[in-house]
PDB file of N, CA and C in Angstrom:
ATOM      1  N   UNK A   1      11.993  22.588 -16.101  1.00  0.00           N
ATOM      2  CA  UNK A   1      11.447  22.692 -14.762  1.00  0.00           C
ATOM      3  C   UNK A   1      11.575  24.114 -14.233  1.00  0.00           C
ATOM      4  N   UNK A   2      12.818  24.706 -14.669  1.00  0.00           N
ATOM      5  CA  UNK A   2      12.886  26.231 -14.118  1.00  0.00           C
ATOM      6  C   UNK A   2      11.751  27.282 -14.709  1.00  0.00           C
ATOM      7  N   UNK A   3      11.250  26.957 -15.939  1.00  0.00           N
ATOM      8  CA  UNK A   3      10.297  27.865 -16.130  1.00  0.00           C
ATOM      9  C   UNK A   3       8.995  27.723 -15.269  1.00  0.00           C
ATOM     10  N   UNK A   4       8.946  26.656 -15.405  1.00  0.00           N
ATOM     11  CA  UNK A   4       7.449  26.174 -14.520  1.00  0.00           C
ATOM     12  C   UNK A   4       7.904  26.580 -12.955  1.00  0.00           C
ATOM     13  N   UNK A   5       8.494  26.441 -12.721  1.00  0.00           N
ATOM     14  CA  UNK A   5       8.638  26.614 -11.217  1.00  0.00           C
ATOM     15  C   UNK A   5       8.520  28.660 -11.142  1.00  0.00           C
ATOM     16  N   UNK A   6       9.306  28.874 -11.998  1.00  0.00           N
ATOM     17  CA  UNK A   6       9.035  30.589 -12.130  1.00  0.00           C
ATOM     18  C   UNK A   6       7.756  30.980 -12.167  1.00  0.00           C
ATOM     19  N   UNK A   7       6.482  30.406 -13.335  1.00  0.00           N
ATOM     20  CA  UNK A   7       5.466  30.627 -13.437  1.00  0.00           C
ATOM     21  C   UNK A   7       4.473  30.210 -12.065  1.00  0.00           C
ATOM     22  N   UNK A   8       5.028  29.396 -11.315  1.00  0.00           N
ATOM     23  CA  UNK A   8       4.421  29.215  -9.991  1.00  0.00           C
ATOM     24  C   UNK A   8       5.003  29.910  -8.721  1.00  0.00           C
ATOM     25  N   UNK A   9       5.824  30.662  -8.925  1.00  0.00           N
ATOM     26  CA  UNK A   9       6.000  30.939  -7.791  1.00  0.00           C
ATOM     27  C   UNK A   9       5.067  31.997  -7.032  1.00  0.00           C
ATOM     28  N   UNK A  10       5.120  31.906  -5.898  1.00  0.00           N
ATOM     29  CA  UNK A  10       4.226  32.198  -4.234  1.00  0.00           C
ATOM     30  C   UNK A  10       2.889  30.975  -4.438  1.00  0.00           C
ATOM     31  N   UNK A  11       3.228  30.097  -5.443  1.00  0.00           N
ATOM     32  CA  UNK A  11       2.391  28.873  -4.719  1.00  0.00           C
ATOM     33  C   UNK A  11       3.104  27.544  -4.810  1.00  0.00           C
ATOM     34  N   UNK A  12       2.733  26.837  -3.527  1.00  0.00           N
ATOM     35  CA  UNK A  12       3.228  25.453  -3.006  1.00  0.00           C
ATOM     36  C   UNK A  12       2.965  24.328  -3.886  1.00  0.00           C
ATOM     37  N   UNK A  13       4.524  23.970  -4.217  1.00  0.00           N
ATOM     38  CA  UNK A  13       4.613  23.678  -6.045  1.00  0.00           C
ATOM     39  C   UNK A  13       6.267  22.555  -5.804  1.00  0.00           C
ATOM     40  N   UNK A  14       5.727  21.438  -5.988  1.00  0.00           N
ATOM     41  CA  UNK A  14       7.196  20.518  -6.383  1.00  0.00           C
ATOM     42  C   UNK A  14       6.843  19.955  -7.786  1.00  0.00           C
ATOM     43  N   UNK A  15       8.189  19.863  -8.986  1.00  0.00           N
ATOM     44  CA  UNK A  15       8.142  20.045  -9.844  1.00  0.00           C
ATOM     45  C   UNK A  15       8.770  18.263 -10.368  1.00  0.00           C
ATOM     46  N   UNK A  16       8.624  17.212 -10.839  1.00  0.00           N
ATOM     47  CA  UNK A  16       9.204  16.513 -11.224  1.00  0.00           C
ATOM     48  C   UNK A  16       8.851  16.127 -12.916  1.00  0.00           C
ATOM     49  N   UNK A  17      10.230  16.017 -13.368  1.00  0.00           N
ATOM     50  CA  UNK A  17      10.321  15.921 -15.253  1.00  0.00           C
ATOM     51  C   UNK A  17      10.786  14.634 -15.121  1.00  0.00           C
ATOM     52  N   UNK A  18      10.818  13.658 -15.932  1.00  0.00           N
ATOM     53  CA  UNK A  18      11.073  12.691 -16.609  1.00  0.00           C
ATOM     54  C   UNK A  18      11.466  12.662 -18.420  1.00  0.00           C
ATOM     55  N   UNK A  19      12.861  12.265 -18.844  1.00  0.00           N
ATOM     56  CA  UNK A  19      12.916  11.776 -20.077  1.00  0.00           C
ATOM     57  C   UNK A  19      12.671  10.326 -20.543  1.00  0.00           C
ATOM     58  N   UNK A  20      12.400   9.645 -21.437  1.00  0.00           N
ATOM     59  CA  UNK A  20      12.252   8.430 -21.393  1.00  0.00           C
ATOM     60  C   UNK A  20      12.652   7.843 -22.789  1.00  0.00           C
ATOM     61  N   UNK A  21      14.182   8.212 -22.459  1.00  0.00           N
ATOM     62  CA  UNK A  21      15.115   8.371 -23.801  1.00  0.00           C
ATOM     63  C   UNK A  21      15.572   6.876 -23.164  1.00  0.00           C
ATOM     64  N   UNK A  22      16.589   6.431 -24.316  1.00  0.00           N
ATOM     65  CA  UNK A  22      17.417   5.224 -23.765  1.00  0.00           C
ATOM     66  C   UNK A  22      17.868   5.128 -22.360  1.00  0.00           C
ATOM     67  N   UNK A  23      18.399   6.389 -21.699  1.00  0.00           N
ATOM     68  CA  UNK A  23      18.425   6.123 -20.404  1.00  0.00           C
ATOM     69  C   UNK A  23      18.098   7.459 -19.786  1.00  0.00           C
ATOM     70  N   UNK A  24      16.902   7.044 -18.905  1.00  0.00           N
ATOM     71  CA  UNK A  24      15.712   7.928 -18.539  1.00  0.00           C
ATOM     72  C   UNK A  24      16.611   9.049 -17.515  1.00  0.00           C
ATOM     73  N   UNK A  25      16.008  10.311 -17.853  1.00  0.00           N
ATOM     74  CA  UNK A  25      16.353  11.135 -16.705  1.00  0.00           C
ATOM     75  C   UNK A  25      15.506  11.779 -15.979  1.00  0.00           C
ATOM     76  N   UNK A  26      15.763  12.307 -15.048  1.00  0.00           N
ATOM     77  CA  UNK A  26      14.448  13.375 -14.218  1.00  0.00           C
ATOM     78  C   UNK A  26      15.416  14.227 -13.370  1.00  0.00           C
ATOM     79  N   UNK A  27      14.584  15.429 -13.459  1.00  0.00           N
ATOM     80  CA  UNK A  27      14.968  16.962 -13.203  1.00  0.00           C
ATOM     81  C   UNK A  27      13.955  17.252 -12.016  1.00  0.00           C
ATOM     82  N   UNK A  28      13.893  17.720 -10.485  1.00  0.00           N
ATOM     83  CA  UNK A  28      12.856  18.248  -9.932  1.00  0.00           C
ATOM     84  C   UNK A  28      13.299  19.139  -9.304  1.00  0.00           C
ATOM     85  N   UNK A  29      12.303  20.489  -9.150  1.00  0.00           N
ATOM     86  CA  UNK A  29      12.298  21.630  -8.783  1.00  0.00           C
ATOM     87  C   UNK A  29      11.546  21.925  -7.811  1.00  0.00           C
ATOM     88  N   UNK A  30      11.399  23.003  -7.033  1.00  0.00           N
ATOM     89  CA  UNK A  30      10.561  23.100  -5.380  1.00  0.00           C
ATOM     90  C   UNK A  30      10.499  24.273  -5.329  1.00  0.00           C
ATOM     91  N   UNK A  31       9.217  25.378  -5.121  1.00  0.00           N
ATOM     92  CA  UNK A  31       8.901  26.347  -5.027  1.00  0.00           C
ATOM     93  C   UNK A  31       9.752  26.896  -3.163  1.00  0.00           C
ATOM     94  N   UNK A  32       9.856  27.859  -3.217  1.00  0.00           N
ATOM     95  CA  UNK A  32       9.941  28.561  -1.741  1.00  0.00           C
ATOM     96  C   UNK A  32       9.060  27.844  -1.025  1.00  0.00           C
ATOM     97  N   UNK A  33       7.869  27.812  -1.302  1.00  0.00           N
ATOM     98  CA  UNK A  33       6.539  27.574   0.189  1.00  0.00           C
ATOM     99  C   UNK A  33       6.833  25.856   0.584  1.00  0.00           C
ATOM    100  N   UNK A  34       7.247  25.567  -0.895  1.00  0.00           N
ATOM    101  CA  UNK A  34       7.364  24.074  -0.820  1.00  0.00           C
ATOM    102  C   UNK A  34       8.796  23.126   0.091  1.00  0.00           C
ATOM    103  N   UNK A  35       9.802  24.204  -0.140  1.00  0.00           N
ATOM    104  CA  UNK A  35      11.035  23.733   0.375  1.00  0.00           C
ATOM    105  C   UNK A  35      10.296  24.415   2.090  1.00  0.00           C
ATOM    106  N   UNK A  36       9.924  25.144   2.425  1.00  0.00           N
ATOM    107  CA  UNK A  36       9.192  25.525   3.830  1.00  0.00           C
ATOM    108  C   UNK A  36       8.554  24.586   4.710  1.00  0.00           C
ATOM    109  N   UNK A  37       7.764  23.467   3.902  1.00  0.00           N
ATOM    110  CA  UNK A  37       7.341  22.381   4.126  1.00  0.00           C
ATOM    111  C   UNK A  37       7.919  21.550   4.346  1.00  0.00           C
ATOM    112  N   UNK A  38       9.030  21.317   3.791  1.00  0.00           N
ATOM    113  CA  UNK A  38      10.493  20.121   4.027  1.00  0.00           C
ATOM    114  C   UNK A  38      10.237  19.172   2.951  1.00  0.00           C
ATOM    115  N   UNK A  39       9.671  19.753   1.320  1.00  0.00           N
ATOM    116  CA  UNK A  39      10.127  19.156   0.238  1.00  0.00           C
ATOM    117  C   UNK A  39      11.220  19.844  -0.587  1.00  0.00           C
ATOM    118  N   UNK A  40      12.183  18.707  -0.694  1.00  0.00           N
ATOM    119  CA  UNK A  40      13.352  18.579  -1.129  1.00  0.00           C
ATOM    120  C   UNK A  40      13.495  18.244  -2.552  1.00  0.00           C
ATOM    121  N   UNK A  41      13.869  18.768  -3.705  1.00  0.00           N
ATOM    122  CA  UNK A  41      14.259  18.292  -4.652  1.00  0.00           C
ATOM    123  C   UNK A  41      15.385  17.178  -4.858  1.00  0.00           C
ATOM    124  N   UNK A  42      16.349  17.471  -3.715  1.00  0.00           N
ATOM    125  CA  UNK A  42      17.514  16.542  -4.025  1.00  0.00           C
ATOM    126  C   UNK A  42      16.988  15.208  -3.478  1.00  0.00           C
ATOM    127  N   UNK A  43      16.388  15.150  -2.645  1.00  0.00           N
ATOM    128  CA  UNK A  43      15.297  14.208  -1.785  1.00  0.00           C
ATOM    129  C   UNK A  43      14.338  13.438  -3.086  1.00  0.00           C
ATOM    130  N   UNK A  44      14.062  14.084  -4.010  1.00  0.00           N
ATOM    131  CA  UNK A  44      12.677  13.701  -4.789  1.00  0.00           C
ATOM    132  C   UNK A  44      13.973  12.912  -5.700  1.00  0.00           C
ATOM    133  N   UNK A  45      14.856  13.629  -6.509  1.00  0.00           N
ATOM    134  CA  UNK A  45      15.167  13.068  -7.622  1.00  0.00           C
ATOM    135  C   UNK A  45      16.153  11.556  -6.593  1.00  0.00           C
ATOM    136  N   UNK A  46      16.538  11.880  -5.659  1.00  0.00           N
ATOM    137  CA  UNK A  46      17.633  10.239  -5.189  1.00  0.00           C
ATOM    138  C   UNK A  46      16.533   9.496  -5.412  1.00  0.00           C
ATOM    139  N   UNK A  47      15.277   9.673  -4.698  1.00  0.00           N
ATOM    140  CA  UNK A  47      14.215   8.603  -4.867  1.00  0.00           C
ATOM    141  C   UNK A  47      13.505   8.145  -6.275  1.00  0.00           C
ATOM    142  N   UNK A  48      13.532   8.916  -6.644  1.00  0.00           N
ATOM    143  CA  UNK A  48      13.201   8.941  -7.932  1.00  0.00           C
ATOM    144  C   UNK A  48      14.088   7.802  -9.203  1.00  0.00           C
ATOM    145  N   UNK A  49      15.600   8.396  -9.046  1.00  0.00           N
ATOM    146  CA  UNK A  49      16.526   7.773  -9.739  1.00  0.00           C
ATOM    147  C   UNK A  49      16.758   6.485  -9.499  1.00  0.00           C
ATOM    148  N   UNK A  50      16.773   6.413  -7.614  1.00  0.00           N
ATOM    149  CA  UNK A  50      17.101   4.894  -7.760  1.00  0.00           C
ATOM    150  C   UNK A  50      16.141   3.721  -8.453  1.00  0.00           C
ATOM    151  N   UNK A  51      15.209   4.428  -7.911  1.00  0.00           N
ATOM    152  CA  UNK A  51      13.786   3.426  -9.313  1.00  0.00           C
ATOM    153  C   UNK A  51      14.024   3.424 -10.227  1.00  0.00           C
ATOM    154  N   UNK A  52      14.730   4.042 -11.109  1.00  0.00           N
ATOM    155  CA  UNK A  52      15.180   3.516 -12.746  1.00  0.00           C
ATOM    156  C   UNK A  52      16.449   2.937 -12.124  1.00  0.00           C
ATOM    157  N   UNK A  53      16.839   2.981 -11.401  1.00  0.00           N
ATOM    158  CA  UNK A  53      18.206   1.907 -11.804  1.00  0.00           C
ATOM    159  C   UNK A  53      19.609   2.845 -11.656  1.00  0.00           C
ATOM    160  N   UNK A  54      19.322   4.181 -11.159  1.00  0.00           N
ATOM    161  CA  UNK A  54      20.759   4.724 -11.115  1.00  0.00           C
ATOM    162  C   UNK A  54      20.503   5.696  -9.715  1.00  0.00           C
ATOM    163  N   UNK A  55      21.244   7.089 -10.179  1.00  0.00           N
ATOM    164  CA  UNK A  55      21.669   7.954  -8.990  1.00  0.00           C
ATOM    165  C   UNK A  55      21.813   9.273  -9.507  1.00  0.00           C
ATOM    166  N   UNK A  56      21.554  10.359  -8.122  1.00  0.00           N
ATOM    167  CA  UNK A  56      21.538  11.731  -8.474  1.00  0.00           C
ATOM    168  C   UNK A  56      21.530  12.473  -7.151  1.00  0.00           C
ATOM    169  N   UNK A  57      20.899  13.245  -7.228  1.00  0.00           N
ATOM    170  CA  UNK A  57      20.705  14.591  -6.061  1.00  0.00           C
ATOM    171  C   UNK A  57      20.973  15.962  -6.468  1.00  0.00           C
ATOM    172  N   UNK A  58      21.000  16.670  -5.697  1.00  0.00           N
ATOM    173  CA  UNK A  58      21.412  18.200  -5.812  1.00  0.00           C
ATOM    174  C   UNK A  58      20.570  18.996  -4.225  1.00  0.00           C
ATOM    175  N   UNK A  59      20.327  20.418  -4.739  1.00  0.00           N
ATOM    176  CA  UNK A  59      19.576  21.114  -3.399  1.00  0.00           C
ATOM    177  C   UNK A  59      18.452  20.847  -2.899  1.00  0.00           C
ATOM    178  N   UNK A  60      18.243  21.825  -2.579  1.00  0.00           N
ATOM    179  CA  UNK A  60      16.180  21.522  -1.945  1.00  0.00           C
ATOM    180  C   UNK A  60      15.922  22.308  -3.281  1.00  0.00           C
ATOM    181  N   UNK A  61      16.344  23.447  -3.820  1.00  0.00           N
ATOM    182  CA  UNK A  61      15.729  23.860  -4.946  1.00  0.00           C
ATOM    183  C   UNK A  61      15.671  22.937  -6.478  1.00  0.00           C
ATOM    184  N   UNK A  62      16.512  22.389  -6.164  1.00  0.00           N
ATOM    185  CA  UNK A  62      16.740  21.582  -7.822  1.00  0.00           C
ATOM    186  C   UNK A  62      17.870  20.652  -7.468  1.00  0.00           C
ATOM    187  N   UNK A  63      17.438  19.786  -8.612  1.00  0.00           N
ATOM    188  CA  UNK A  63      17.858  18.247  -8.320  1.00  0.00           C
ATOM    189  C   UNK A  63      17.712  17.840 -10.077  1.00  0.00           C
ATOM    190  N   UNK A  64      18.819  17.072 -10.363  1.00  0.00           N
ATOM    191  CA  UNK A  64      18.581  16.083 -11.670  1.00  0.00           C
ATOM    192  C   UNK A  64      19.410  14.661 -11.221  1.00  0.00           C
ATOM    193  N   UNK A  65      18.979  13.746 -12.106  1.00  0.00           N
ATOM    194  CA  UNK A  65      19.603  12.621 -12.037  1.00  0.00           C
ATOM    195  C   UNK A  65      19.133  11.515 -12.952  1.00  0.00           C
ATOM    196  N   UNK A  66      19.309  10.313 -13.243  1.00  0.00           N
ATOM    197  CA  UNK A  66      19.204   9.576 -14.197  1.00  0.00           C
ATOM    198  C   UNK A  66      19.346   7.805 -13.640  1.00  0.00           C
ATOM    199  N   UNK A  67      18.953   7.362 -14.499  1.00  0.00           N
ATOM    200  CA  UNK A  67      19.000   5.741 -14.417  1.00  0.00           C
ATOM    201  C   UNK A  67      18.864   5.014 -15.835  1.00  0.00           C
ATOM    202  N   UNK A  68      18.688   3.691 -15.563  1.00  0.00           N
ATOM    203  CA  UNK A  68      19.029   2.838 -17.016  1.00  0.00           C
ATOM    204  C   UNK A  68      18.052   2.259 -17.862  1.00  0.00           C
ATOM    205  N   UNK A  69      16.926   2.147 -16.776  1.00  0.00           N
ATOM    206  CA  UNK A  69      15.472   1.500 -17.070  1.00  0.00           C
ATOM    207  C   UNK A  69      14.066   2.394 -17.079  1.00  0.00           C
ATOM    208  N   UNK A  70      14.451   3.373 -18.028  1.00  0.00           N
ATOM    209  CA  UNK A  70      13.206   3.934 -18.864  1.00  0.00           C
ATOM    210  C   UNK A  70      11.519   3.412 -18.265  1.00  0.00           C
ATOM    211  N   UNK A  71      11.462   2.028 -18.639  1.00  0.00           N
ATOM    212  CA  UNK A  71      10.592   0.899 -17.827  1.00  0.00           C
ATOM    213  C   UNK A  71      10.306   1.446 -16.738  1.00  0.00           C
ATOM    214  N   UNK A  72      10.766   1.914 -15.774  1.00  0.00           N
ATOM    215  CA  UNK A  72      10.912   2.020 -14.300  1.00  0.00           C
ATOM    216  C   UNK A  72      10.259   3.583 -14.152  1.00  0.00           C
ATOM    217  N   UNK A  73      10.037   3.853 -14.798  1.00  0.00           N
ATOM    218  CA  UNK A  73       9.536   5.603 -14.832  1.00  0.00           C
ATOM    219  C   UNK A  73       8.032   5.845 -13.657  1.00  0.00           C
ATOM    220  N   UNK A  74       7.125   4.267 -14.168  1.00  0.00           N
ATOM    221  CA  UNK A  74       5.952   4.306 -13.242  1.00  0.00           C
ATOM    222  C   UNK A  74       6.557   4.453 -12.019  1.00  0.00           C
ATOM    223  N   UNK A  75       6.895   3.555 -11.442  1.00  0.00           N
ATOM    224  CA  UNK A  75       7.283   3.185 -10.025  1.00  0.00           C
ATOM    225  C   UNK A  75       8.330   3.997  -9.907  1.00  0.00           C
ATOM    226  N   UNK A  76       8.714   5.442 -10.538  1.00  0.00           N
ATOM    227  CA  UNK A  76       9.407   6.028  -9.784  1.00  0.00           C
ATOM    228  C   UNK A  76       8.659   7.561  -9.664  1.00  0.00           C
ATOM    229  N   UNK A  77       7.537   7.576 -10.081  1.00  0.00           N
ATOM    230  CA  UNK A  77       6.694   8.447 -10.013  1.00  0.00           C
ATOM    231  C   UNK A  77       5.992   7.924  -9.031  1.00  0.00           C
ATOM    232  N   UNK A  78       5.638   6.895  -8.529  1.00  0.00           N
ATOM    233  CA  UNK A  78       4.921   6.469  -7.395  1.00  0.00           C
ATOM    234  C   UNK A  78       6.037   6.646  -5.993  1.00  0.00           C
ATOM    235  N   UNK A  79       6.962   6.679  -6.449  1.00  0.00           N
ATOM    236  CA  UNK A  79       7.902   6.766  -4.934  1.00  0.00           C
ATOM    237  C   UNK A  79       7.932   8.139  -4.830  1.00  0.00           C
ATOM    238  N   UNK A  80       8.018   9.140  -5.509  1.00  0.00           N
ATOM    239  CA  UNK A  80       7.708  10.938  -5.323  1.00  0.00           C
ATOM    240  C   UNK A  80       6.297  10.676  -4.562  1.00  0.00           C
ATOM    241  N   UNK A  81       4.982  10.072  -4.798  1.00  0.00           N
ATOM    242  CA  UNK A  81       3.860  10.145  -5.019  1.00  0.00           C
ATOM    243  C   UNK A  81       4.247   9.967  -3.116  1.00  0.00           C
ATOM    244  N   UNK A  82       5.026   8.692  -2.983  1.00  0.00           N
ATOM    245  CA  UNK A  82       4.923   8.024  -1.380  1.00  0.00           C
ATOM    246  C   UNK A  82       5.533   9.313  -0.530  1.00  0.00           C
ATOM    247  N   UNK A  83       6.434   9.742  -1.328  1.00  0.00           N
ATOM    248  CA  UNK A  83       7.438  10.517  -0.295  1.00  0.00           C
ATOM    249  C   UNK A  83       6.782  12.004  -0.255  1.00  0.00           C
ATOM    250  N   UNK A  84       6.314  12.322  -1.133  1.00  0.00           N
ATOM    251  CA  UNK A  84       5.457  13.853  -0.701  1.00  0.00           C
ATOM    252  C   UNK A  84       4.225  13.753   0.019  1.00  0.00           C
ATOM    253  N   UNK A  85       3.479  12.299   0.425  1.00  0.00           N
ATOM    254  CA  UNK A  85       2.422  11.878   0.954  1.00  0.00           C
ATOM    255  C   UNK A  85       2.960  12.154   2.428  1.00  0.00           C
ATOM    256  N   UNK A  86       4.328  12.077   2.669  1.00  0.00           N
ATOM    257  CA  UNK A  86       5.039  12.173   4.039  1.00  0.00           C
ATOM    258  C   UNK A  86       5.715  13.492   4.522  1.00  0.00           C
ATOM    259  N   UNK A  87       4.826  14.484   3.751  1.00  0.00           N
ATOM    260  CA  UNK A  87       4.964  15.937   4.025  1.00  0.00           C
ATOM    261  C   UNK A  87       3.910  16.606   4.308  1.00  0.00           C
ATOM    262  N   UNK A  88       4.129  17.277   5.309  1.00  0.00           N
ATOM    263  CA  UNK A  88       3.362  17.915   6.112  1.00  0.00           C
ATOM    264  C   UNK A  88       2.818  17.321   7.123  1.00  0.00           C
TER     265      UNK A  88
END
């Protein structure tokens, strides 16, 4: 996520990764313009994680965290999808 977020920076850019190993993880990252807006990485990945089944957080710049149900990866890409719909 840190490279991509480097290659974007000065544009309005939230970054979310997913593994979908035995127990799934996700990493998200937030450009400057984007944390300006009031998107949060540590914000993206809690929401994110609890949809697979676990827990995480970190800053507005970066965030990782994990859960148990791999399965759960859709519907936790749809809850980023809900919660950045509620920005701006």
């Amino acid at each position: 996520a840190g490279a991509m977020a480097e290659r974007l920076r000065g544009e309005t850019a939230a970054i979310a990764l997913f593994s979908a190993g035995k127990k799934p993880i996700v990493v998200a990252q937030t450009t400057e313009s984007a944390r300006a807006l009031g998107v949060k990485a540590g914000e993206m990945v809690k929401r994110a994680s609890k949809a697979l089944g676990g827990g995480g957080g970190g800053k507005d710049d970066f965030a990782q965290g994990g859960g148990a149900d791999s399965a759960a990866i859709p519907v936790a890409v749809k809850e980023l999808e809900a919660y950045l719909a509620t920005i701006g």
